[in-house]
Protein backbone atom coordinates (compact mmCIF):
# COMPACT_ATOMS: atom_id res chain seq x y z
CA UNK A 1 -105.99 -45.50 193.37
CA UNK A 2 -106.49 -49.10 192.27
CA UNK A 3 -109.70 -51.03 193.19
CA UNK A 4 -111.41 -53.82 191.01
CA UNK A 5 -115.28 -53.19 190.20
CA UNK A 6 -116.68 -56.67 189.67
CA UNK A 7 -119.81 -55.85 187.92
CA UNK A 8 -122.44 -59.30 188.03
CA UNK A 9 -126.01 -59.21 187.91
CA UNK A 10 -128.36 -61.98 188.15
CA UNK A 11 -131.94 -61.88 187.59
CA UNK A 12 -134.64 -64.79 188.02
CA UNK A 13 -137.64 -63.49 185.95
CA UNK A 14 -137.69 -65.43 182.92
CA UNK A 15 -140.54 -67.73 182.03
CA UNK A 16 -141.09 -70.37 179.87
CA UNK A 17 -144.50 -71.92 179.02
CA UNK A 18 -143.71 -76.10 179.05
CA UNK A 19 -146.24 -78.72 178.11
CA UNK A 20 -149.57 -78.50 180.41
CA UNK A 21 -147.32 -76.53 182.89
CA UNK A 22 -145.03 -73.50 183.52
CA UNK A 23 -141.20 -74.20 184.43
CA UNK A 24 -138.80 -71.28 185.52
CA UNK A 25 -136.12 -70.49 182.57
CA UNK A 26 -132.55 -68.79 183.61
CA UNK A 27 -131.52 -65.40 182.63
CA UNK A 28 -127.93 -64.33 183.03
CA UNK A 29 -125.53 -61.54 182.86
CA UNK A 30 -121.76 -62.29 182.77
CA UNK A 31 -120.73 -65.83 182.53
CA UNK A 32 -123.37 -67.34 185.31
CA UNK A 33 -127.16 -68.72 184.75
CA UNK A 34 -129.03 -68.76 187.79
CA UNK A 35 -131.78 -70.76 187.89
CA UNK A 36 -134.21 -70.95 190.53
CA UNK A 37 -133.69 -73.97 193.19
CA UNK A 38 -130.20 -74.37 191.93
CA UNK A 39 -127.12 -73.51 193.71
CA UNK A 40 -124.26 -72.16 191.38
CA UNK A 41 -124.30 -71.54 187.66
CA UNK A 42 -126.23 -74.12 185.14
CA UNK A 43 -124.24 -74.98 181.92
CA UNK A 44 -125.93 -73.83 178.52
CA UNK A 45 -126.70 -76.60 175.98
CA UNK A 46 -124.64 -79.35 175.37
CA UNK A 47 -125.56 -82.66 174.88
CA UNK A 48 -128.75 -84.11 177.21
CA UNK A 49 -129.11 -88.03 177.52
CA UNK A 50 -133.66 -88.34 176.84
CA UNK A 51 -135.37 -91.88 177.38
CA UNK A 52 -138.21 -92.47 175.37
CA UNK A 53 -141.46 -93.10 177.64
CA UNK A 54 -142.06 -96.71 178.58
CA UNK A 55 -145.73 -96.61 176.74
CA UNK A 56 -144.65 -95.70 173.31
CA UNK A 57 -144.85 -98.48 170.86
CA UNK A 58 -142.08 -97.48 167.99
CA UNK A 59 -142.84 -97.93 164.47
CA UNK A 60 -139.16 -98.36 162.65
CA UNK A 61 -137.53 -97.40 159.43
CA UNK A 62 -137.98 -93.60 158.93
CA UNK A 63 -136.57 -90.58 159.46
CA UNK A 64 -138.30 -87.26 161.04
CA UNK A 65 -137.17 -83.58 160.08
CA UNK A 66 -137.74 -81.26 163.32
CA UNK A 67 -137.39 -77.57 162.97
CA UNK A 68 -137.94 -75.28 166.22
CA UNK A 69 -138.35 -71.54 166.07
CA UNK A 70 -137.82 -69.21 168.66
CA UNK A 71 -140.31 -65.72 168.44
CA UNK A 72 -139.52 -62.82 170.51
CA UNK A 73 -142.48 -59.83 170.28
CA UNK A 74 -143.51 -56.32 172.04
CA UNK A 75 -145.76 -57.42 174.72
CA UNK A 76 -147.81 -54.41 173.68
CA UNK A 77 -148.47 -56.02 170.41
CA UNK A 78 -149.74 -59.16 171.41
CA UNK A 79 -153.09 -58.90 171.48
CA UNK A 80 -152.98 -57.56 167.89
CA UNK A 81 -151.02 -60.13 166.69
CA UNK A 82 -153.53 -62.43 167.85
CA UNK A 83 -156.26 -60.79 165.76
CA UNK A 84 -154.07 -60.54 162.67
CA UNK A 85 -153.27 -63.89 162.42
CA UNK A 86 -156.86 -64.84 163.12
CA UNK A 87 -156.47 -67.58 166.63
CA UNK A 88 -155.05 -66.90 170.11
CA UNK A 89 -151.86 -68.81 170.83
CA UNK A 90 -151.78 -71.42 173.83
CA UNK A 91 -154.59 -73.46 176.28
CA UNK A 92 -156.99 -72.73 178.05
CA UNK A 93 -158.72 -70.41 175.08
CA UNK A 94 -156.27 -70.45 172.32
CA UNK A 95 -154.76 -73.25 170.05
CA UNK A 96 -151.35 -75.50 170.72
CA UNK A 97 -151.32 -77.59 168.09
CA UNK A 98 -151.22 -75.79 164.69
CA UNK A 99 -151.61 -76.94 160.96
CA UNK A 100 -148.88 -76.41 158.80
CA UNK A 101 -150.83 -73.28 157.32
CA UNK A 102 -150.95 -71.75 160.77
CA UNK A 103 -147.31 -72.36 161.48
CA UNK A 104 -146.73 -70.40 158.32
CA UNK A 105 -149.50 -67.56 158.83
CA UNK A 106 -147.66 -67.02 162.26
CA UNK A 107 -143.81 -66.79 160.56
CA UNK A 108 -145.98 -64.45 158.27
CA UNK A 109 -147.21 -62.48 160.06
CA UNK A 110 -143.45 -61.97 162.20
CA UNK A 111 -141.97 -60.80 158.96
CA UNK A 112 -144.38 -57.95 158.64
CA UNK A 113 -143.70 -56.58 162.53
CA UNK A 114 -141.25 -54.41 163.40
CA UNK A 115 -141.89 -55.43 167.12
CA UNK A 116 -141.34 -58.73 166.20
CA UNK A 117 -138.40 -61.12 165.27
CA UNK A 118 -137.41 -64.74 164.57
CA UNK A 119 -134.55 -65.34 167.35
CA UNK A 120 -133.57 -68.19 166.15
CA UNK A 121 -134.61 -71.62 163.40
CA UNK A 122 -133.08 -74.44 163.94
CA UNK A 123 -133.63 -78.08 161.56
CA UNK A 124 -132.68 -81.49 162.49
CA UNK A 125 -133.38 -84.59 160.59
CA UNK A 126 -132.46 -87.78 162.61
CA UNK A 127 -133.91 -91.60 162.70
CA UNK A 128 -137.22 -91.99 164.30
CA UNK A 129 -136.23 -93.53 168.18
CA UNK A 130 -132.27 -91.74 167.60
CA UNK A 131 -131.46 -88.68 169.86
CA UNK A 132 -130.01 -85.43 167.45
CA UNK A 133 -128.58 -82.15 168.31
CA UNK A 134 -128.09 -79.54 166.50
CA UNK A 135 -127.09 -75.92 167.11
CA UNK A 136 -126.62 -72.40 165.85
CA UNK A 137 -124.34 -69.86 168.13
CA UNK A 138 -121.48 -67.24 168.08
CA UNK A 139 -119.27 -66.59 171.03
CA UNK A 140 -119.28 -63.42 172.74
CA UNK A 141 -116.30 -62.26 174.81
CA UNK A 142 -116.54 -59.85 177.19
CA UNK A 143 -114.68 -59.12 180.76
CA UNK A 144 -116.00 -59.51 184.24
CA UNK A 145 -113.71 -57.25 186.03
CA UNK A 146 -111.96 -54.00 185.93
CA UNK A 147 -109.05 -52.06 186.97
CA UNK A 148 -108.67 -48.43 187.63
CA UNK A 149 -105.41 -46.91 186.62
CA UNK A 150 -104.53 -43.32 186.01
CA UNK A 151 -107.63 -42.18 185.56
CA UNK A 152 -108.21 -45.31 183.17
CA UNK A 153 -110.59 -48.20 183.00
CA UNK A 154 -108.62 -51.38 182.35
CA UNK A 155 -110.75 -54.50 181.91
CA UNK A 156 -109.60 -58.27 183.04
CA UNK A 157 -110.76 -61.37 183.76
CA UNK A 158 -112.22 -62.07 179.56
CA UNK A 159 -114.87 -64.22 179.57
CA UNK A 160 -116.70 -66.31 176.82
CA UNK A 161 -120.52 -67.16 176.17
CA UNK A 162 -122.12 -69.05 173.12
CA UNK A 163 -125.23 -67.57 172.32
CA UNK A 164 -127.52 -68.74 169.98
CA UNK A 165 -130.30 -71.64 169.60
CA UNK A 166 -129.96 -75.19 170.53
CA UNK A 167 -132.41 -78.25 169.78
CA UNK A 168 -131.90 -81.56 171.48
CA UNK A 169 -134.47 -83.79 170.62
CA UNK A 170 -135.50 -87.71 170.18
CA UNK A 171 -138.63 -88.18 167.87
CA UNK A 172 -140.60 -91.52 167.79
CA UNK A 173 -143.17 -92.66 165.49
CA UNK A 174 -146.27 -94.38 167.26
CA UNK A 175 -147.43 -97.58 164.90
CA UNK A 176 -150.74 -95.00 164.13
CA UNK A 177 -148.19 -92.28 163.07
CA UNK A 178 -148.49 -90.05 165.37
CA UNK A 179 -145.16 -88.70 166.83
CA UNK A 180 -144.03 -88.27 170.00
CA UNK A 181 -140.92 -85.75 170.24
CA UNK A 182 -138.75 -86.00 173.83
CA UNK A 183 -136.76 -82.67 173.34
CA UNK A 184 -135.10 -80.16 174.94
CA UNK A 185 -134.89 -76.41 173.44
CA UNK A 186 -132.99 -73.51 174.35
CA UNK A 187 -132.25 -69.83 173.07
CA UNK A 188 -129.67 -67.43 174.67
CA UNK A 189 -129.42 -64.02 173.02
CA UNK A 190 -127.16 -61.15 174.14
CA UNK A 191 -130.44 -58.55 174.60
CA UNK A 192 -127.99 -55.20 176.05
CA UNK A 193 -125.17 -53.61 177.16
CA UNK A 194 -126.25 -52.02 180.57
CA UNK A 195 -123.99 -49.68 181.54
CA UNK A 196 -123.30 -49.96 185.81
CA UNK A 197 -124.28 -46.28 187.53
CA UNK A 198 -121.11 -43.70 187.90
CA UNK A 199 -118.50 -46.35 186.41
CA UNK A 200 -118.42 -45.93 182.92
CA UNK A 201 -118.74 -49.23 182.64
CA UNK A 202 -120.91 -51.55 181.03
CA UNK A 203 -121.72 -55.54 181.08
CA UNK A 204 -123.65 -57.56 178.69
CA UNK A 205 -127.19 -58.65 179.64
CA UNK A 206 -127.88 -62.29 178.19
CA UNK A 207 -131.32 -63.70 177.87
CA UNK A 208 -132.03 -67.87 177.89
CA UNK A 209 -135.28 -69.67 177.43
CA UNK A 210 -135.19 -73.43 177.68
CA UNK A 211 -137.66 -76.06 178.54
CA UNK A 212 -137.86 -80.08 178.64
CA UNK A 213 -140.75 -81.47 177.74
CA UNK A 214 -143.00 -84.59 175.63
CA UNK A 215 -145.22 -83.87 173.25
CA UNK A 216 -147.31 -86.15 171.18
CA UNK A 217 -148.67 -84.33 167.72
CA UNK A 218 -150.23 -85.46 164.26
CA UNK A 219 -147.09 -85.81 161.64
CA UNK A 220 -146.97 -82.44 159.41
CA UNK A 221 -148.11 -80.62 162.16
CA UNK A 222 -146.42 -78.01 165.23
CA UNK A 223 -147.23 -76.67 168.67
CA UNK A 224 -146.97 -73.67 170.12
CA UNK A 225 -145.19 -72.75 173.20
CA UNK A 226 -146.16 -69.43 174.78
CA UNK A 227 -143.87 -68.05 177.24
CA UNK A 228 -145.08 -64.96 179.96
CA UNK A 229 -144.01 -61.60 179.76
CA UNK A 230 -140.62 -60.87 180.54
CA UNK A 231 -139.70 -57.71 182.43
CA UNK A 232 -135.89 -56.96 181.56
CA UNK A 233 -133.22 -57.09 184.12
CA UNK A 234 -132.72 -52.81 184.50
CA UNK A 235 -136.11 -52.12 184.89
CA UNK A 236 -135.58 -53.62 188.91
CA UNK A 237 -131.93 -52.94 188.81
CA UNK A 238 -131.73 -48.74 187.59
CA UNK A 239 -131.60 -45.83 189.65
CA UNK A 240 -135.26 -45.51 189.62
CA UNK A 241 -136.22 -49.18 190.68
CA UNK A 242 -139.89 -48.46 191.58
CA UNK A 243 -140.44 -46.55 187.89
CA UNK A 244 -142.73 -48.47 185.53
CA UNK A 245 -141.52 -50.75 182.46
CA UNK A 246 -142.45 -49.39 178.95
CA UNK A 247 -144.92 -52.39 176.98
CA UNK A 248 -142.33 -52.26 174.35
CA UNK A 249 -139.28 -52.99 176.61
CA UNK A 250 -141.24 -55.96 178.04
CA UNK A 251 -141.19 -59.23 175.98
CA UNK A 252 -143.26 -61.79 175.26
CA UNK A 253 -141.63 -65.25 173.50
CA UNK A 254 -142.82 -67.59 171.83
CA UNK A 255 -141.14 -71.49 170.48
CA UNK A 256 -142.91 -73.39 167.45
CA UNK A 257 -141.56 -76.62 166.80
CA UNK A 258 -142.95 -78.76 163.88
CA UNK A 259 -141.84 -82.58 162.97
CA UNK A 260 -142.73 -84.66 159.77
CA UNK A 261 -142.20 -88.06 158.96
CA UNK A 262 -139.62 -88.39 155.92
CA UNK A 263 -139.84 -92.17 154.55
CA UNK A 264 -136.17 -93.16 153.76
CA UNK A 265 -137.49 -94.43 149.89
């Protein structure tokens, strides 16, 4: 008996935390992000055409090195990382813009967790008003469908997915040095292979965070992005749907991005 299990699942529960707001983040299995209020699949990364804002007054003649790291954590733990570093992360009662010495308490602190990990750090060092991209990823290949034949799974239909970070960004320096940083950054990481009830078969589970946004911080100094918890795809997709997700299997993410002025001298 031949028959073709097409094995796709799409799941809308990813958050990201973006600017003074919240904006809805894709997460995707197979080859497809699905993104809320969007028909069809969304393309990952690639290059994004930014406009500085109308009100900023540019200041010319340097360059700016921006570096944006992308945190993944236990959302168990995050209260106690919290206390170890010393602040809570994020408006209304916690910080957004950090010093460099918090930025590096924070990385820190990371390196000491086992429920924590640096996803991704990515640098960039462009002209102040000049867009820059710059990215980090490694493809994964994987198939989408599958024959049965003699008793055999045969798999077909290879697909291909860059996963990784990206940073797309366009700093400007305001004639009072302050910079303003039009950017766009994105994550995708390949978080499981779930395998599909009573095939045998499995499919990777991929995980993106982006957000667009404007921020305007001190030079030498980053903010703090803090995205909500994310519940992963199988705990609303496995044979016991209504059973409870473990603290340590949901996640809680978080994106620092820091920019300083670098005079070209």
């Amino acid at each position: 008996m031949k028959g073709i299990v097409t094995c796709l699942f799409v799941c809308l529960c990813v958050v990201c935390v973006s600017g003074l707001g919240i904006m809805p983040c894709g997460a995707q299995v197979g080859g497809e992000i699905m993104q809320p209020g969007i028909a069809g699949p969304a393309p990952l990364g690639g290059p994004m055409e930014v406009e500085a804002p109308a009100w900023v007054q540019f200041a010319p003649g340097a360059n700016v090195w921006i570096e944006a790291v992308f945190i993944e954590m236990d959302r168990g733990i995050t209260r106690d990382f919290e206390e170890g570093i010393g602040f809570k992360l994020s408006p209304p009662d916690g910080k957004a813009i950090l010093s460099a010495e918090e930025k590096e308490k924070i990385l820190s602190f990371v390196e000491e967790l086992e429920e924590a990990r640096i996803l991704a750090s990515l640098t960039v060092l462009t002209i102040a008003g000049q867009q820059a991209q710059t990215e980090q990823v490694e493809e994964i290949t994987y198939p989408t469908e599958y024959d049965y034949k003699d008793g055999t799974i045969i798999p077909g239909n290879w697909e291909t997915r860059d996963v990784g970070g990206i940073l797309n960004v366009t700093p400007i320096i305001s004639k009072d040095g302050l910079i303003t940083m039009v950017l766009m950054p994105e994550v995708t990481v390949l978080s499981e292979w779930l395998e599909i009830d009573g095939t045998d078969v499995t499919q990777p589970i991929f995980k993106t965070w982006n957000t667009t946004t404007t921020v305007h911080i001190p030079d030498g100094t980053a903010f703090v992005l803090k995205g909500a918890p994310f519940v992963p795809l199988h705990g609303s997709q496995s044979s016991n749907p209504g059973e409870e997700v473990a603290p340590e299997d949901q996640k809680t993410h978080l994106v620092i991005i820091s920019a300083k002025i670098v005079q070209a001298k």
